[in-house]
C-alpha atoms as a PDB file:
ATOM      1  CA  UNK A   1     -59.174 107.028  78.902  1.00  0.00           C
ATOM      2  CA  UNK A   2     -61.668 104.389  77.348  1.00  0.00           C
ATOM      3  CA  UNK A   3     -65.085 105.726  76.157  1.00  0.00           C
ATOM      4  CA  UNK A   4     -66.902 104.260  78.930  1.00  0.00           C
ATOM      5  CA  UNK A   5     -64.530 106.177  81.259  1.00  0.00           C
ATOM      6  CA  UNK A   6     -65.259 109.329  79.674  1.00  0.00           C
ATOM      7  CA  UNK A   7     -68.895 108.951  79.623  1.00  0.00           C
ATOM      8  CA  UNK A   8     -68.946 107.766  83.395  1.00  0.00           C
ATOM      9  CA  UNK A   9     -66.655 111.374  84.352  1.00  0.00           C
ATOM     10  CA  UNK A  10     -68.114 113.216  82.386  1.00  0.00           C
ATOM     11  CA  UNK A  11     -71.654 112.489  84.076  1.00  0.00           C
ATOM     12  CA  UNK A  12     -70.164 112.629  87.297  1.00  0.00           C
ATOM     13  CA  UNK A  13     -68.174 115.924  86.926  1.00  0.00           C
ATOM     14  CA  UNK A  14     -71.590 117.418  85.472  1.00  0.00           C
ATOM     15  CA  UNK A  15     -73.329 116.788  88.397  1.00  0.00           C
ATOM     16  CA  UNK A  16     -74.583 119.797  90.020  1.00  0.00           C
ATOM     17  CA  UNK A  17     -71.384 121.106  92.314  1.00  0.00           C
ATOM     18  CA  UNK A  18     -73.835 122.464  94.849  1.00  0.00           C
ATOM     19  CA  UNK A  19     -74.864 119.124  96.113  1.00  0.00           C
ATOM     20  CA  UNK A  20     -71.552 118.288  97.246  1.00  0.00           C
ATOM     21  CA  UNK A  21     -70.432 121.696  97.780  1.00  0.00           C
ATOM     22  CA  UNK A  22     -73.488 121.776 100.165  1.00  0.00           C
ATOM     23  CA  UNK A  23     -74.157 118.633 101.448  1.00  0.00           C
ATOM     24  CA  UNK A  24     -73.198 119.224 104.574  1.00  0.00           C
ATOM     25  CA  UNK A  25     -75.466 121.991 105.798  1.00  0.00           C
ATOM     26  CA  UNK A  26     -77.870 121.288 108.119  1.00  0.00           C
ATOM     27  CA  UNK A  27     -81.821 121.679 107.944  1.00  0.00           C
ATOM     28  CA  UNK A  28     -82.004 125.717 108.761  1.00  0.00           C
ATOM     29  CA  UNK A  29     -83.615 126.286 111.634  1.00  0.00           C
ATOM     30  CA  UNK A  30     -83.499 128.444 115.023  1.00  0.00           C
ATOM     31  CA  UNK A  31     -84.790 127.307 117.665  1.00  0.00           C
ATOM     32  CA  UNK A  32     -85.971 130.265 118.943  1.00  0.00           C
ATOM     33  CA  UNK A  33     -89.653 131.033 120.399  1.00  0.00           C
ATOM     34  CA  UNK A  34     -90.409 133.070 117.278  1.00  0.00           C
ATOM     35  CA  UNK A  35     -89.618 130.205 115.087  1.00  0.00           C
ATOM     36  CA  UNK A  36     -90.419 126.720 116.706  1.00  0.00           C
ATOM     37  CA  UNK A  37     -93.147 128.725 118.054  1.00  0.00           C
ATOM     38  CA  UNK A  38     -96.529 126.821 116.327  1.00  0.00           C
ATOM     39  CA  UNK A  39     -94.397 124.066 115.216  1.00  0.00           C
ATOM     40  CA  UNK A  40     -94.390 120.442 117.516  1.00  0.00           C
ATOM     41  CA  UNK A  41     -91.855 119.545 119.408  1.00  0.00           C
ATOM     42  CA  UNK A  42     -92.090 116.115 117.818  1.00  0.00           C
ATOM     43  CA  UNK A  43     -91.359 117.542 114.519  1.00  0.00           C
ATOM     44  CA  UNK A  44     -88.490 119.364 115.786  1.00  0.00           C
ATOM     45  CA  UNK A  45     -87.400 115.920 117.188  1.00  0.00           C
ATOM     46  CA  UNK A  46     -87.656 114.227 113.841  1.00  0.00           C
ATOM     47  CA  UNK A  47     -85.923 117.160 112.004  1.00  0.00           C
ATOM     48  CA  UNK A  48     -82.966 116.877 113.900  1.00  0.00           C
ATOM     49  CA  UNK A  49     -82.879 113.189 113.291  1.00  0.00           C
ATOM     50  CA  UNK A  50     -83.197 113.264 109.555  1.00  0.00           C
ATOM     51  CA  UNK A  51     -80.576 115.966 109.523  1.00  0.00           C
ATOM     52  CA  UNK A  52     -78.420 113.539 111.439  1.00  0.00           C
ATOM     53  CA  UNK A  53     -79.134 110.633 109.309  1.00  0.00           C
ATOM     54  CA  UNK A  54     -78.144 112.936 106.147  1.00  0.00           C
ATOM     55  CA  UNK A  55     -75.249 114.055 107.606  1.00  0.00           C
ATOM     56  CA  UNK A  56     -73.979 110.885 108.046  1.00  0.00           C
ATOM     57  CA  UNK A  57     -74.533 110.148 104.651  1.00  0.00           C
ATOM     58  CA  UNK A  58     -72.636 113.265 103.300  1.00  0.00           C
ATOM     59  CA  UNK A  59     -70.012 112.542 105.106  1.00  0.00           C
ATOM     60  CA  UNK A  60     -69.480 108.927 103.811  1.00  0.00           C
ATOM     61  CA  UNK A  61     -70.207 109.868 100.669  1.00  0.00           C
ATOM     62  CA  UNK A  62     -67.426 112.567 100.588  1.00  0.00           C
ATOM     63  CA  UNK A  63     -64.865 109.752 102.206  1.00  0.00           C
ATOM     64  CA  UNK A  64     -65.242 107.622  98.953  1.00  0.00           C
ATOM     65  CA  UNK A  65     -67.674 105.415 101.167  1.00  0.00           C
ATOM     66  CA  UNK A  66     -70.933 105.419  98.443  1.00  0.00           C
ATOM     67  CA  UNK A  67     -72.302 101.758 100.034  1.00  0.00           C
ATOM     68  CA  UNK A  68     -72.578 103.044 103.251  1.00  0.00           C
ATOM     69  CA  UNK A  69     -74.089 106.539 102.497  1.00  0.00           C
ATOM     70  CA  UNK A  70     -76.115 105.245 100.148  1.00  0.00           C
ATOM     71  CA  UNK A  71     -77.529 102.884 103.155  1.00  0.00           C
ATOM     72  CA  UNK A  72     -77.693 106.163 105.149  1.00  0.00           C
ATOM     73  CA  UNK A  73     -80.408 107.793 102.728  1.00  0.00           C
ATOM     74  CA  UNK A  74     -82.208 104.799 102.652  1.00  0.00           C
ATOM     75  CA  UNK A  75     -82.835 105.033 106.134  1.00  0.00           C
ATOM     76  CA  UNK A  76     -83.668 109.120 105.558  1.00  0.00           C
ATOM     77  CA  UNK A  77     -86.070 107.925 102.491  1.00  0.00           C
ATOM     78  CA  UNK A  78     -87.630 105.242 105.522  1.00  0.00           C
ATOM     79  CA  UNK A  79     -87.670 108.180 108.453  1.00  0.00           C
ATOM     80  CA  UNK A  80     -89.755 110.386 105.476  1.00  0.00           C
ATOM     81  CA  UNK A  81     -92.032 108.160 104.740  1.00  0.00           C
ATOM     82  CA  UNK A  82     -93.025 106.867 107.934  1.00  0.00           C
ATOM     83  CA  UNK A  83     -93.464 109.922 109.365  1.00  0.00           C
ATOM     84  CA  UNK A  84     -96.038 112.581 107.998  1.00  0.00           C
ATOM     85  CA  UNK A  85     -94.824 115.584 110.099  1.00  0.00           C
ATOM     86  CA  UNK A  86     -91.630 115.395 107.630  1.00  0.00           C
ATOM     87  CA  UNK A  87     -93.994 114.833 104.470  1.00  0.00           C
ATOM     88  CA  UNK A  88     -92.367 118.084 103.019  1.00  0.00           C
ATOM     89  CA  UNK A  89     -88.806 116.971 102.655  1.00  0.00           C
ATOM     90  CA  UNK A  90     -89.728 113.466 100.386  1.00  0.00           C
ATOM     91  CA  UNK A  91     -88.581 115.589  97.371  1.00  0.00           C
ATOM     92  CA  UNK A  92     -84.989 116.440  98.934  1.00  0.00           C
ATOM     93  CA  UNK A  93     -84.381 112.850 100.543  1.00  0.00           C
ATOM     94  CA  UNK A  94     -85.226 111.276  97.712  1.00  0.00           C
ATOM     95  CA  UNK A  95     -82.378 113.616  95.486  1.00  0.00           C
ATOM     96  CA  UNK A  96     -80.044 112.956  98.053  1.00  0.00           C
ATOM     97  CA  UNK A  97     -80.540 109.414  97.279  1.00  0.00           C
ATOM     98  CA  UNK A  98     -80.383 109.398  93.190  1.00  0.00           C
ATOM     99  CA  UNK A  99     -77.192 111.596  93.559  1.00  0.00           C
ATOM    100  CA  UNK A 100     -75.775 108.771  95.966  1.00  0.00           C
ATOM    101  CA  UNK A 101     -76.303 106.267  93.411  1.00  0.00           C
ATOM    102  CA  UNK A 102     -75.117 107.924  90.775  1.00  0.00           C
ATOM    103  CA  UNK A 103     -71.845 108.539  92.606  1.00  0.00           C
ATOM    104  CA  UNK A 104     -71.197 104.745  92.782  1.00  0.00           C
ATOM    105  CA  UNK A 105     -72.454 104.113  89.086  1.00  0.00           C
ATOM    106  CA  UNK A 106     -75.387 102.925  90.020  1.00  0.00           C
ATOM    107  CA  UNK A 107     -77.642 105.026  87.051  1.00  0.00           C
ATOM    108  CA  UNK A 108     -80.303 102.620  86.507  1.00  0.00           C
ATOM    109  CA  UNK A 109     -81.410 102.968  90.133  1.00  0.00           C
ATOM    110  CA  UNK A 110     -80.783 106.772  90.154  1.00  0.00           C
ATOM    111  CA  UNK A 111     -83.549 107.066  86.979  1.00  0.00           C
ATOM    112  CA  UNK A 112     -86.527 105.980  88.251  1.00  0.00           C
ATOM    113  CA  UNK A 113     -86.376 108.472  91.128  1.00  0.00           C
ATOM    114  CA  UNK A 114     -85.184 111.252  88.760  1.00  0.00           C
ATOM    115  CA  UNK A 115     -88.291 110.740  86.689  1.00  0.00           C
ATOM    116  CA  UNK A 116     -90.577 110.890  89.934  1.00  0.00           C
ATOM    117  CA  UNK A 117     -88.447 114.466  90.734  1.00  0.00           C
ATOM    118  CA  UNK A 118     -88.726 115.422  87.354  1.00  0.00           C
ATOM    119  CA  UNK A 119     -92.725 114.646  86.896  1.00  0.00           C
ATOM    120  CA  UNK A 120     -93.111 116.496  90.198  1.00  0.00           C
ATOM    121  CA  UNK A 121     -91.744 119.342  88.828  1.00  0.00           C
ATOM    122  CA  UNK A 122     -94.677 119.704  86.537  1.00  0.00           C
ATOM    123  CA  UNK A 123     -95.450 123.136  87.395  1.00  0.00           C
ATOM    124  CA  UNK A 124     -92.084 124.340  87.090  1.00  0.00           C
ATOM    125  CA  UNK A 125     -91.943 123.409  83.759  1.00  0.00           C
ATOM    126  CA  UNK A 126     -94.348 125.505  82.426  1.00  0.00           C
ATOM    127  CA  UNK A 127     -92.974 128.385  80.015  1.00  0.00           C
ATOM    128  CA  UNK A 128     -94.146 131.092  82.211  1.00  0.00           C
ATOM    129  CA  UNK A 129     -92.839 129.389  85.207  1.00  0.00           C
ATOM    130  CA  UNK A 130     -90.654 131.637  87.308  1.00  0.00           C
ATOM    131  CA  UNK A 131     -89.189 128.304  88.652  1.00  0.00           C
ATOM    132  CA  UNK A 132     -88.091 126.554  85.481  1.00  0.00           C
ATOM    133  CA  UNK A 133     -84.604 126.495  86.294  1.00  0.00           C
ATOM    134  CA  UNK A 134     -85.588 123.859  89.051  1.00  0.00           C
ATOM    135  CA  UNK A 135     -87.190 122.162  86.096  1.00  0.00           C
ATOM    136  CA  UNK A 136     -83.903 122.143  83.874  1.00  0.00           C
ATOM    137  CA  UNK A 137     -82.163 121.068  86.924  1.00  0.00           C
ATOM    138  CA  UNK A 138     -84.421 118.105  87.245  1.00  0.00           C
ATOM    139  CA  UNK A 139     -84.541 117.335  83.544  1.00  0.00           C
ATOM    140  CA  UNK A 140     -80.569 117.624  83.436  1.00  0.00           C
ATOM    141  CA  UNK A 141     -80.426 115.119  86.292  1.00  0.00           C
ATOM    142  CA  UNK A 142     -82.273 112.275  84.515  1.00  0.00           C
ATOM    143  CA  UNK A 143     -80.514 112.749  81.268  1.00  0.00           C
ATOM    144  CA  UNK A 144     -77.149 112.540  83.026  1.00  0.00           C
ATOM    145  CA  UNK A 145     -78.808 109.256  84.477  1.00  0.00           C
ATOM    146  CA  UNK A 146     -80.213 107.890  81.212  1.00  0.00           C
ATOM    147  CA  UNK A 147     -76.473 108.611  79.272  1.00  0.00           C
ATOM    148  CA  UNK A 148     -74.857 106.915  81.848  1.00  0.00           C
ATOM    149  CA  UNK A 149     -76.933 104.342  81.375  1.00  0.00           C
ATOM    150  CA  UNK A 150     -76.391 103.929  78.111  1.00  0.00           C
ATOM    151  CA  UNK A 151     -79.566 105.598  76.990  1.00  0.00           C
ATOM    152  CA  UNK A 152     -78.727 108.629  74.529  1.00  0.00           C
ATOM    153  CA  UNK A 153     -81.571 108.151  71.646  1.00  0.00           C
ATOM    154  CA  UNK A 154     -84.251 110.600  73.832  1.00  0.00           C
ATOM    155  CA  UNK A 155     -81.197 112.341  75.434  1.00  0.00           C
ATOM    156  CA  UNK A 156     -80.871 115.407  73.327  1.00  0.00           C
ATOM    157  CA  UNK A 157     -84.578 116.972  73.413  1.00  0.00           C
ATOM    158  CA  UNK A 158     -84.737 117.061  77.246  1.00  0.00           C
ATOM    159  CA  UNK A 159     -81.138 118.475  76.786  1.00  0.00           C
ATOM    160  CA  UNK A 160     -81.806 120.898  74.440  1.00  0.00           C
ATOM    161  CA  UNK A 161     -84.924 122.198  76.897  1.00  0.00           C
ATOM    162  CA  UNK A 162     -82.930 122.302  80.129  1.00  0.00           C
ATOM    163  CA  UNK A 163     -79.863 124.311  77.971  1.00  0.00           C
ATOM    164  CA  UNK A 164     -82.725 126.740  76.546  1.00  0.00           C
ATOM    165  CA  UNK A 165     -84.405 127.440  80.185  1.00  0.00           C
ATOM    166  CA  UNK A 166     -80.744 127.896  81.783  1.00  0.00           C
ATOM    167  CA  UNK A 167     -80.408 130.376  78.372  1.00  0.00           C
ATOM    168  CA  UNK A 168     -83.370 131.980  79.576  1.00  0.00           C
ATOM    169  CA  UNK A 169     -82.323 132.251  83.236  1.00  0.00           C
ATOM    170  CA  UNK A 170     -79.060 134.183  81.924  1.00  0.00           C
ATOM    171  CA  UNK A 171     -80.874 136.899  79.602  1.00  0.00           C
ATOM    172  CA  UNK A 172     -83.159 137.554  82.672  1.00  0.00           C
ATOM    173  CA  UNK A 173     -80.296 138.029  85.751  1.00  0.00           C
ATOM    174  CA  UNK A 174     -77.714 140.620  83.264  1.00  0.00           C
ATOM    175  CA  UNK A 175     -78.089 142.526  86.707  1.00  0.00           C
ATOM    176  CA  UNK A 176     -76.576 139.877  88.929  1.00  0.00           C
ATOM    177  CA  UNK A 177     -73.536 139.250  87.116  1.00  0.00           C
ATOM    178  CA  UNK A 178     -72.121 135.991  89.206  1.00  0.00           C
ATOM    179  CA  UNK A 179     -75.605 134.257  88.788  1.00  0.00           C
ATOM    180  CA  UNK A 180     -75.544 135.018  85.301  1.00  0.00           C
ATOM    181  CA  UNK A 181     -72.506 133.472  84.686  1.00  0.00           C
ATOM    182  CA  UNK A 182     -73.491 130.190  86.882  1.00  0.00           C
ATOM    183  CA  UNK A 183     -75.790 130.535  83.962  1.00  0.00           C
ATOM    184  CA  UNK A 184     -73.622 130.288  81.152  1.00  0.00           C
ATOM    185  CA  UNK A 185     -71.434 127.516  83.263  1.00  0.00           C
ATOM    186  CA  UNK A 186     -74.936 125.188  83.192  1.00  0.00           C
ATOM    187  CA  UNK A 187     -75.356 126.270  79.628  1.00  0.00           C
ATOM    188  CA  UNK A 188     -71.864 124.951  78.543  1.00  0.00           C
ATOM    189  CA  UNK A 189     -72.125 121.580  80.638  1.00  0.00           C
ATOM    190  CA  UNK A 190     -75.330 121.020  78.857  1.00  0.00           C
ATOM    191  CA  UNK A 191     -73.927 121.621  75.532  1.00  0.00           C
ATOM    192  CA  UNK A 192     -71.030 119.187  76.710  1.00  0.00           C
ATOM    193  CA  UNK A 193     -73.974 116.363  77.652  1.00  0.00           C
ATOM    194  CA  UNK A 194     -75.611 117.217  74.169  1.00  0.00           C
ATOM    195  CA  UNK A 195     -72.913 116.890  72.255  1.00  0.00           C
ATOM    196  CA  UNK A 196     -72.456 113.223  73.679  1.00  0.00           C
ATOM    197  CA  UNK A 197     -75.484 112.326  72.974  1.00  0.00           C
ATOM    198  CA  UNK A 198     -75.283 113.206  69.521  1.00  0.00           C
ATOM    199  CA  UNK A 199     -71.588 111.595  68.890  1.00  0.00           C
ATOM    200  CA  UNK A 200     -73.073 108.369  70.539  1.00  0.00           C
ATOM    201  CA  UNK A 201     -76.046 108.410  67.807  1.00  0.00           C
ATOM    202  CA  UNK A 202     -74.136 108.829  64.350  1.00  0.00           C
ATOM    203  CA  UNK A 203     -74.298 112.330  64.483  1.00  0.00           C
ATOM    204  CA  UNK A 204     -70.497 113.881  64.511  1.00  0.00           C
ATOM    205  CA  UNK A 205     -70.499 116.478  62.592  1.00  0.00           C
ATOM    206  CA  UNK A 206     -72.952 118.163  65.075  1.00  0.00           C
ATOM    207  CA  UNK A 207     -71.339 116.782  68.214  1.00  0.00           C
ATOM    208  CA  UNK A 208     -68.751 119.021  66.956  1.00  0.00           C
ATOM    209  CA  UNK A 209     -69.877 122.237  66.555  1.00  0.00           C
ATOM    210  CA  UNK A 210     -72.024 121.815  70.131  1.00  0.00           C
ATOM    211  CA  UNK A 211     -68.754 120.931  71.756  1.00  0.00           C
ATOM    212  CA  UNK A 212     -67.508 123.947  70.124  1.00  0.00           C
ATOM    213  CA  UNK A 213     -70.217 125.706  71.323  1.00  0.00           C
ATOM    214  CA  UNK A 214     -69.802 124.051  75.020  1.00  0.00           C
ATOM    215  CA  UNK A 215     -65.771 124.444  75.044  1.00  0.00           C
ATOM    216  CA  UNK A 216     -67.124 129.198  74.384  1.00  0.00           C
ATOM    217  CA  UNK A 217     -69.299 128.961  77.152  1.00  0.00           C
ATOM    218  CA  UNK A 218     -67.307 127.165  79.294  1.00  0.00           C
ATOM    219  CA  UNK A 219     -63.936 129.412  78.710  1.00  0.00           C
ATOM    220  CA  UNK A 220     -65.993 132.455  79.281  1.00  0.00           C
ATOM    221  CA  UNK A 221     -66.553 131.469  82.630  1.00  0.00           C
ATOM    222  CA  UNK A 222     -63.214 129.638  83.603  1.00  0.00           C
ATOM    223  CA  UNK A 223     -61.467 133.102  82.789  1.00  0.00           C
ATOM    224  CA  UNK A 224     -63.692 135.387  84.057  1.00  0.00           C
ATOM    225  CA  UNK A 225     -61.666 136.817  87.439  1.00  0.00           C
ATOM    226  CA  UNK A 226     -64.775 138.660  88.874  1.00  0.00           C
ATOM    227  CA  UNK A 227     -66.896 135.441  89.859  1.00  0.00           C
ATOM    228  CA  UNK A 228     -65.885 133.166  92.863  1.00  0.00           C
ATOM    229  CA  UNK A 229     -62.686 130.654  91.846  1.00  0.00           C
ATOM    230  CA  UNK A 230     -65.188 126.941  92.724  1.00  0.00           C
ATOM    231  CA  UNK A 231     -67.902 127.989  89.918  1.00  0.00           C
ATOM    232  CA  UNK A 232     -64.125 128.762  87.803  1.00  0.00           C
ATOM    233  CA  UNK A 233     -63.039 125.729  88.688  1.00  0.00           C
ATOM    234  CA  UNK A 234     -66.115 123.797  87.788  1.00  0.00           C
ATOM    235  CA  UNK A 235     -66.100 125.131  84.467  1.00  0.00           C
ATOM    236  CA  UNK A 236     -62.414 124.236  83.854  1.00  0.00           C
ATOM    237  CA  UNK A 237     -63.238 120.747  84.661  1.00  0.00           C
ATOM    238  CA  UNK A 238     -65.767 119.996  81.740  1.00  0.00           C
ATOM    239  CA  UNK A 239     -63.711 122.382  79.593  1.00  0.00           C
ATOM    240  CA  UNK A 240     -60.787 120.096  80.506  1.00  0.00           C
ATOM    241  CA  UNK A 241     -64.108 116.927  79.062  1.00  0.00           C
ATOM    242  CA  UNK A 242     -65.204 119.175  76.935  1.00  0.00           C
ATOM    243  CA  UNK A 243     -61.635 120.019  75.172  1.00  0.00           C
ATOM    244  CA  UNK A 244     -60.634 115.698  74.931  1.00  0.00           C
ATOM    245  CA  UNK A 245     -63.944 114.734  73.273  1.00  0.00           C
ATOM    246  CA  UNK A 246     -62.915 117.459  70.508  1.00  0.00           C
ATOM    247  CA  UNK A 247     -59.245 115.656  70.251  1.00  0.00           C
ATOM    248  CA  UNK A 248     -60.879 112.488  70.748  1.00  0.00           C
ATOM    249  CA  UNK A 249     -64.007 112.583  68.057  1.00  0.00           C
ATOM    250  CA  UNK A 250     -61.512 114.069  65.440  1.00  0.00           C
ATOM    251  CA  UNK A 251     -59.330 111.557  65.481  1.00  0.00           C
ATOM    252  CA  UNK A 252     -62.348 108.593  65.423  1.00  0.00           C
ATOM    253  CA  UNK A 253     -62.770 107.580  61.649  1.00  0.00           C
END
């Protein structure tokens, strides 16, 4: 596997499993008196739409087709912004469309709509925020962007904040064992991106011992029988990343 390859996986494997796992739920909604009571018909009309215009796109996207989907959230990104009744969802079109792009490679387009997410977000990122693991998500987004764009100088700070909020997140949930260990599973895969970054600028001897680091986290959660087996088997993948960049740094002069 050539650098480039590993990178471009490793970016791609990291993405957040819930977007695929979940792309194909519809917008929640019942359409019962109690709930569409107060709320337009025409809106209604327009949520079903986007939902079928995202759904199309999901389903593309998970047939390999990234063009086409990617054409699909367009249109949803169009249907948003044309239409103020749907003004809420700009935010969730808009990640639909970055994570299309960065399934077919396409990072430098992803970026500039991860750092519109991310700036968004501003709230979130406060240190008090009892939302900041939206803002790790959204900082771990763009970094995943930026690296796979070549980009790893500013990489590691953003990293480093996104690993320490998910840290955070853990030491707060000890009571909800399964969401702490989703926890530890983000922890590890940002360790894994950090480590990159700090390979890629000169730094070795520290991508090392943060891959170490990465490959703990990540084993902890791979072998742990009590959680469900996809967040296992997400962690086995970037162990399985996480594992070759330690045979494959070592081995680099």
């Amino acid at each position: 596997m050539t650098y480039k390859l590993f990178l471009a996986s490793t970016a791609l494997i990291l993405l957040p499993l819930k977007v695929f796992a979940q792309s194909d739920q519809r917008i929640q909604r019942k359409d019962s008196i109690t709930v569409s009571a107060g709320i337009p018909k025409e809106q209604l009309a327009l949520e079903d739409q986007l939902d079928g215009i995202l759904s199309q796109g999901d389903q593309l996207l998970k047939a390999g087709n990234e063009s086409d989907a990617i054409k699909e959230y367009l249109l949803a990104v169009e249907l948003v912004k044309n239409e103020p009744l749907l003004a809420d969802k700009d935010g969730w079109v808009h990640k639909r469309l970055a994570d299309g792009y960065m399934r077919s490679k396409r990072a430098n387009d992803a970026i500039p709509i991860y750092q519109k997410l991310l700036d968004a977000r501003e709230r979130d990122c406060q240190p008090d925020a009892p939302t900041q693991l939206a803002c790790a998500d959204a900082q771990l987004d763009l970094v995943k962007a930026d690296m796979l764009a070549g980009n790893f100088s500013d990489a590691t700070p953003l990293l480093q904040a996104a690993d320490s909020r998910y840290a955070k997140a853990e030491k707060s949930s000890v009571d909800v064992h399964e969401f702490s260990m989703i926890q530890v599973k983000n922890q590890g895969q940002t360790k894994l991106l950090i480590a990159v970054a700090l390979y890629r600028t000169g730094k070795t001897p520290e991508a090392l011992a943060t891959v170490d680091a990465a490959i703990s986290a990540l084993t902890r959660v791979q072998s742990d029988e009590t959680i469900q087996v996809f967040i296992r088997d997400d962690a086995a993948r970037s162990l399985q990343l996480a594992q070759s960049a330690v045979t494959r740094w070592k081995s680099t002069p």
